[in-house]
N, C-alpha and C. Protein backbone atom coordinates (compact mmCIF):
# COMPACT_ATOMS: atom_id res chain seq x y z
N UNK A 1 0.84 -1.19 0.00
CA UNK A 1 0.00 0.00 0.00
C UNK A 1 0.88 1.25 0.00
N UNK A 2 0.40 1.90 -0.51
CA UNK A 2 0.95 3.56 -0.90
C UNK A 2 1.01 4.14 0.26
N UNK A 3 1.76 4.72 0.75
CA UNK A 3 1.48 5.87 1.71
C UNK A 3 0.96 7.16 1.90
N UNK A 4 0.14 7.57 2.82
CA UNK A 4 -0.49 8.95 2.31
C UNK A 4 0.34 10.13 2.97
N UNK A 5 0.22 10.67 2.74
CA UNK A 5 0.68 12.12 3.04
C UNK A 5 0.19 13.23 3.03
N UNK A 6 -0.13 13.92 4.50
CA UNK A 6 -1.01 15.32 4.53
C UNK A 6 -0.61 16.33 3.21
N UNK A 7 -1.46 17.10 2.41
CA UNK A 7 -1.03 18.12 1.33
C UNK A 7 -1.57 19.34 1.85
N UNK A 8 -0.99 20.30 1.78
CA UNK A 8 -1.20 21.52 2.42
C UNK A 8 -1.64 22.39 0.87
N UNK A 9 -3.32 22.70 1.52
CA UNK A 9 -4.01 23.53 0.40
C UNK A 9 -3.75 24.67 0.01
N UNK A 10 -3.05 25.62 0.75
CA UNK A 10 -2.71 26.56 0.28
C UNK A 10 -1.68 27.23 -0.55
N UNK A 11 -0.93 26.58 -1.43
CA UNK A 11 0.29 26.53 -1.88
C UNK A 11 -0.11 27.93 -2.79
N UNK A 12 -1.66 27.38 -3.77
CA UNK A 12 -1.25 28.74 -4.59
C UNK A 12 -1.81 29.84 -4.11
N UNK A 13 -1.84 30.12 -2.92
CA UNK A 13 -2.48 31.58 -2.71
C UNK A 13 -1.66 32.66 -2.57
N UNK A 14 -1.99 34.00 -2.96
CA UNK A 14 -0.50 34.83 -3.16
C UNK A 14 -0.43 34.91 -1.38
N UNK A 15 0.96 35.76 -1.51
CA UNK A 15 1.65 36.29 0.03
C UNK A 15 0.75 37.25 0.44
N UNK A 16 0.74 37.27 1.75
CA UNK A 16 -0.03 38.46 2.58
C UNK A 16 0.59 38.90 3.36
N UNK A 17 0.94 40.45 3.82
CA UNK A 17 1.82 40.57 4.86
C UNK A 17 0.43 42.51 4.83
N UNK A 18 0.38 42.24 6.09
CA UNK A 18 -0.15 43.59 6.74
C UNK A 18 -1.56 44.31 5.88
N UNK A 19 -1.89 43.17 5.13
CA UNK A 19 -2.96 43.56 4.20
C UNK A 19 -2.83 43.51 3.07
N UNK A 20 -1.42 43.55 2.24
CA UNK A 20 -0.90 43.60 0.80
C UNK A 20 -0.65 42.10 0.66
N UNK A 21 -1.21 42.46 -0.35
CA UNK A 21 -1.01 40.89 -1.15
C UNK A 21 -0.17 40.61 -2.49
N UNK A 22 0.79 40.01 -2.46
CA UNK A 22 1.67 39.21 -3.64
C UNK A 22 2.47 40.41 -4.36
N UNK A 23 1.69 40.80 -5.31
CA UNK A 23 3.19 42.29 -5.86
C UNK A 23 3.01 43.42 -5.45
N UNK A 24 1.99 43.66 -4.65
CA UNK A 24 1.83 45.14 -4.11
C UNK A 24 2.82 44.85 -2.62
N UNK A 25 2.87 43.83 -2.38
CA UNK A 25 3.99 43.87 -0.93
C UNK A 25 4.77 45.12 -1.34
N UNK A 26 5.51 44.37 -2.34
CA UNK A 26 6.62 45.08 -3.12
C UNK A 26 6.01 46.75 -3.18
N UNK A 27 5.16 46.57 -4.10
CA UNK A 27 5.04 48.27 -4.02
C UNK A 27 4.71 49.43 -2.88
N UNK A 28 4.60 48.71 -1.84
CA UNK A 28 4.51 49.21 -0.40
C UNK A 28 6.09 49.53 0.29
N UNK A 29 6.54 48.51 -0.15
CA UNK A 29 7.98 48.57 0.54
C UNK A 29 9.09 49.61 -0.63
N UNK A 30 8.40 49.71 -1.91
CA UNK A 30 8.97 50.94 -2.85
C UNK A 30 8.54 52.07 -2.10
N UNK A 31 7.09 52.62 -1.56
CA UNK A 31 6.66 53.43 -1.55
C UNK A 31 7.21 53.65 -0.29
N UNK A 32 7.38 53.12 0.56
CA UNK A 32 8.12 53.01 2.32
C UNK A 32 9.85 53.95 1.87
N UNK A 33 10.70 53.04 1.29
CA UNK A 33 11.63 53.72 0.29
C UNK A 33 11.88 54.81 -0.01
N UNK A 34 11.34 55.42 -1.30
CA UNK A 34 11.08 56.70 -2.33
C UNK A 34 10.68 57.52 -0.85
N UNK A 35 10.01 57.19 -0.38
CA UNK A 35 9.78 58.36 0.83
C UNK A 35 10.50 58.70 1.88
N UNK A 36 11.42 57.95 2.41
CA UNK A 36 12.57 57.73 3.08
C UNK A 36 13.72 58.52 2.75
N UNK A 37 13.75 58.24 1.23
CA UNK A 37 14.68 59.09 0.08
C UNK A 37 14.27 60.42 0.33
N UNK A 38 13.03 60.75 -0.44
CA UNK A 38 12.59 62.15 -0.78
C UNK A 38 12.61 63.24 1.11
N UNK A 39 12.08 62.33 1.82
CA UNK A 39 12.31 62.74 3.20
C UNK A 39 13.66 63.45 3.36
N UNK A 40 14.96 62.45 3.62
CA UNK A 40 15.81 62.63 3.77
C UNK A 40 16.88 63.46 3.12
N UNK A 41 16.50 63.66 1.83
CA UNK A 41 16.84 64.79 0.65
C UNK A 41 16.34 65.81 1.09
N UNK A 42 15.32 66.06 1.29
CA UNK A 42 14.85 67.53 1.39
C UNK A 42 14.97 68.10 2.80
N UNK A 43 15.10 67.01 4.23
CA UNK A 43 15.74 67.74 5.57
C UNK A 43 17.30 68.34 5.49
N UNK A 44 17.64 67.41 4.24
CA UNK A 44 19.44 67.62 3.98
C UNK A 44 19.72 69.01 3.52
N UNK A 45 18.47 69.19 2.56
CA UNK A 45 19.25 70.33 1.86
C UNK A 45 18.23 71.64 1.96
N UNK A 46 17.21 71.14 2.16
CA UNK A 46 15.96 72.80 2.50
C UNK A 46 15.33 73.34 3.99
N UNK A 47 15.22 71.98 4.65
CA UNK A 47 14.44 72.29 5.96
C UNK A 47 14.42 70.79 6.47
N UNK A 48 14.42 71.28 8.15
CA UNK A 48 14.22 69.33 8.46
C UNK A 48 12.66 69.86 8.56
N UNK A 49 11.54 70.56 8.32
CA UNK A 49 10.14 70.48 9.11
C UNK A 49 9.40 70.23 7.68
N UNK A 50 10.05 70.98 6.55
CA UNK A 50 9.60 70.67 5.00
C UNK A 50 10.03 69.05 4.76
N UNK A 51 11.17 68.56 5.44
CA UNK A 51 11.49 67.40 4.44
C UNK A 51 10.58 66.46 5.63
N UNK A 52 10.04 66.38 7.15
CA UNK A 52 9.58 65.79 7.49
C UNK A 52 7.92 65.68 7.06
N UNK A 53 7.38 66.85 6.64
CA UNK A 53 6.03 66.77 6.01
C UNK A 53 6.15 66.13 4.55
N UNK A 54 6.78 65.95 4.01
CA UNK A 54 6.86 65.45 2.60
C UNK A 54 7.59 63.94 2.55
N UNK A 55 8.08 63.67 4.29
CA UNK A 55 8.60 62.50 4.05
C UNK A 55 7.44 61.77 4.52
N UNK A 56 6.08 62.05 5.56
CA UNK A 56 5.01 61.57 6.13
C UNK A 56 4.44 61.72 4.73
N UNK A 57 4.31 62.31 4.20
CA UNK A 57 3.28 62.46 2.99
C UNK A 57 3.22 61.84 1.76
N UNK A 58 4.79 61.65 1.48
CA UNK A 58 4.88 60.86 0.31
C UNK A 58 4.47 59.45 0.66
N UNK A 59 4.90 58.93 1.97
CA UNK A 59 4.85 58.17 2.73
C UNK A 59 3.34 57.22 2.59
N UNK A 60 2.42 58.35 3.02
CA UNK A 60 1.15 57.96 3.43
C UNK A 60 0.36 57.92 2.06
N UNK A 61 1.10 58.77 0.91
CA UNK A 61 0.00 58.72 0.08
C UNK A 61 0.30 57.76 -1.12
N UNK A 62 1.83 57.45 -0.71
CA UNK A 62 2.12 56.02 -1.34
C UNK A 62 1.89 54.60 -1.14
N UNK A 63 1.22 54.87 0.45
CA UNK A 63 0.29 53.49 0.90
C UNK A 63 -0.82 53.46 0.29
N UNK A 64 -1.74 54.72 0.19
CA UNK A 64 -2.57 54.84 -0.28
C UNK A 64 -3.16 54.45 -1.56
N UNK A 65 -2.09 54.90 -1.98
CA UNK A 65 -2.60 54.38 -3.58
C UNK A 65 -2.07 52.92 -3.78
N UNK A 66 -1.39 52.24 -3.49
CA UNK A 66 -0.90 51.05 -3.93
C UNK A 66 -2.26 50.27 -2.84
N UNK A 67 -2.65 51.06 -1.97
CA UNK A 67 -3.80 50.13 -1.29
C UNK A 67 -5.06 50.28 -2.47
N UNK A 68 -5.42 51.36 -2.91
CA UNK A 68 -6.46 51.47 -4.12
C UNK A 68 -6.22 50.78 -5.00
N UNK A 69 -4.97 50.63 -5.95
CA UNK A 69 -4.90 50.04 -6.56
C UNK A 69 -5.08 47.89 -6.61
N UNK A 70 -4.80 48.11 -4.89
CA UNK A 70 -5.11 46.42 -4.94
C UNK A 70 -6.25 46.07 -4.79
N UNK A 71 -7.35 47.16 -4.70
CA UNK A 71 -8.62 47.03 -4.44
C UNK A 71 -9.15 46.62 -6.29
N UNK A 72 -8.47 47.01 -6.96
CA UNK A 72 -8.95 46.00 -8.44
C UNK A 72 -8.19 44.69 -8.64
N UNK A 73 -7.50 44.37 -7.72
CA UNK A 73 -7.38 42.50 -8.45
C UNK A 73 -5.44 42.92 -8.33
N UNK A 74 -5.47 41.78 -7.94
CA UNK A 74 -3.61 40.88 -8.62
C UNK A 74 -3.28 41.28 -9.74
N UNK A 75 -4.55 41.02 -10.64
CA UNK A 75 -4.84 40.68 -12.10
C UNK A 75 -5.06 41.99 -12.66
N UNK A 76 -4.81 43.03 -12.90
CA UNK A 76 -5.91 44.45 -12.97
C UNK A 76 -6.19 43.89 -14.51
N UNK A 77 -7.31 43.80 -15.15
CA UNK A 77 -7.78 43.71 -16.62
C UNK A 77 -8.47 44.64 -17.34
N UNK A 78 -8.02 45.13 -18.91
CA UNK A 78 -8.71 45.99 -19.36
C UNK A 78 -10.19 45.70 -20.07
N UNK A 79 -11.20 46.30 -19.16
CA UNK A 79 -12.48 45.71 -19.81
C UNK A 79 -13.13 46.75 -21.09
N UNK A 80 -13.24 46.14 -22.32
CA UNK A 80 -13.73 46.62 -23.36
C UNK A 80 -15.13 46.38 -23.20
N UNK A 81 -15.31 47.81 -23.69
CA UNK A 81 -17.20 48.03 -23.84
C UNK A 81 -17.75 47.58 -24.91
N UNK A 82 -16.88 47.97 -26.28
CA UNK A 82 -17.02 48.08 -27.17
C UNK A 82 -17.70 46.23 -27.62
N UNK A 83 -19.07 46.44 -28.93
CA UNK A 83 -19.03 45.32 -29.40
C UNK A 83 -18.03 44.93 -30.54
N UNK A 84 -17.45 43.70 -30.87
CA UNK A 84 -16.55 43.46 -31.94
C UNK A 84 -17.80 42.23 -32.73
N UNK A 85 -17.94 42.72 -34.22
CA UNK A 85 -18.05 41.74 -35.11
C UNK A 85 -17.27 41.08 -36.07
N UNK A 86 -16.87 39.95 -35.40
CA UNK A 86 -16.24 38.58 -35.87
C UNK A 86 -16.32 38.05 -37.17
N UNK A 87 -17.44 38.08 -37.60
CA UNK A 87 -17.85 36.82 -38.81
C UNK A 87 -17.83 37.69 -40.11
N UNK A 88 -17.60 39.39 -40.34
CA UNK A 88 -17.12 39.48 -41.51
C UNK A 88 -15.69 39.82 -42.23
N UNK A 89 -15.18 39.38 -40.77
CA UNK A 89 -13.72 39.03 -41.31
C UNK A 89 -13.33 38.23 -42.28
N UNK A 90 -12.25 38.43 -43.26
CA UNK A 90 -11.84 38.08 -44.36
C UNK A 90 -10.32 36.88 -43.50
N UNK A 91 -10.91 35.49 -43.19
CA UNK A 91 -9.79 34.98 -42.62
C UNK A 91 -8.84 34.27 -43.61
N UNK A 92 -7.51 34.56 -43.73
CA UNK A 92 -6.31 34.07 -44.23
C UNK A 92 -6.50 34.21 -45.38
N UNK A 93 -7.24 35.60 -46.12
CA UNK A 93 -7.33 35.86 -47.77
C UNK A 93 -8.30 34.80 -48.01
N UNK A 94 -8.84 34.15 -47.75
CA UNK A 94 -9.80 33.27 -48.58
C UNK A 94 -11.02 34.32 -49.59
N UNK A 95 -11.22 34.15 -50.32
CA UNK A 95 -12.60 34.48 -50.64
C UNK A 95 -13.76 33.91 -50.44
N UNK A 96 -14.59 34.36 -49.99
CA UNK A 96 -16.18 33.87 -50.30
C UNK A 96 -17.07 33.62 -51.53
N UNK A 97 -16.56 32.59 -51.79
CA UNK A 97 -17.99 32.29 -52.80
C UNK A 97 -19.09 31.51 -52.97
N UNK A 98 -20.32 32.11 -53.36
CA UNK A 98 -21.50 31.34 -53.13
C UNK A 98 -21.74 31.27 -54.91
């Protein structure tokens, strides 16, 4: 007899960490980043009270949107409105004759 072995169902589900799921992790931890950067650039060279509002801000509004954006799918797809008619296409040069 074969042996069985427990299989663990979840293999294909994407990653989750803090609410982000699978490639937006990533774009959270860009947006964590770029703001860190832009922060730290602008206390360096204009103001530390300007580069700390723009380092919270880039910050927050780069969660923001990468959180909107995961609110359409893993998958984001472009949905056409438009109808397409198929059947008076001319396929591979053939002609029609009746």
């Amino acid at each position: 007899m074969a042996k069985q072995f427990p299989v663990y169902k979840g293999l294909q589900k994407p990653l989750i960490f803090r609410g982000f799921r699978g490639k937006f992790i990533y774009w959270g931890i860009g947006s964590l980043l770029a703001g860190l950067v832009i922060g730290a650039l602008t206390m360096s060279l204009v103001n530390m009270w300007l580069g700390a509002i723009l380092l919270i801000g880039s910050i927050t509004g780069g969660l923001l949107f990468t959180a909107s954006r995961q609110k359409k799918g893993l998958h984001t797809k472009t949905r056409s409105k438009k109808i397409y008619i198929l059947n008076q296409i001319n396929h591979y040069g053939r002609k029609n004759t009746i």
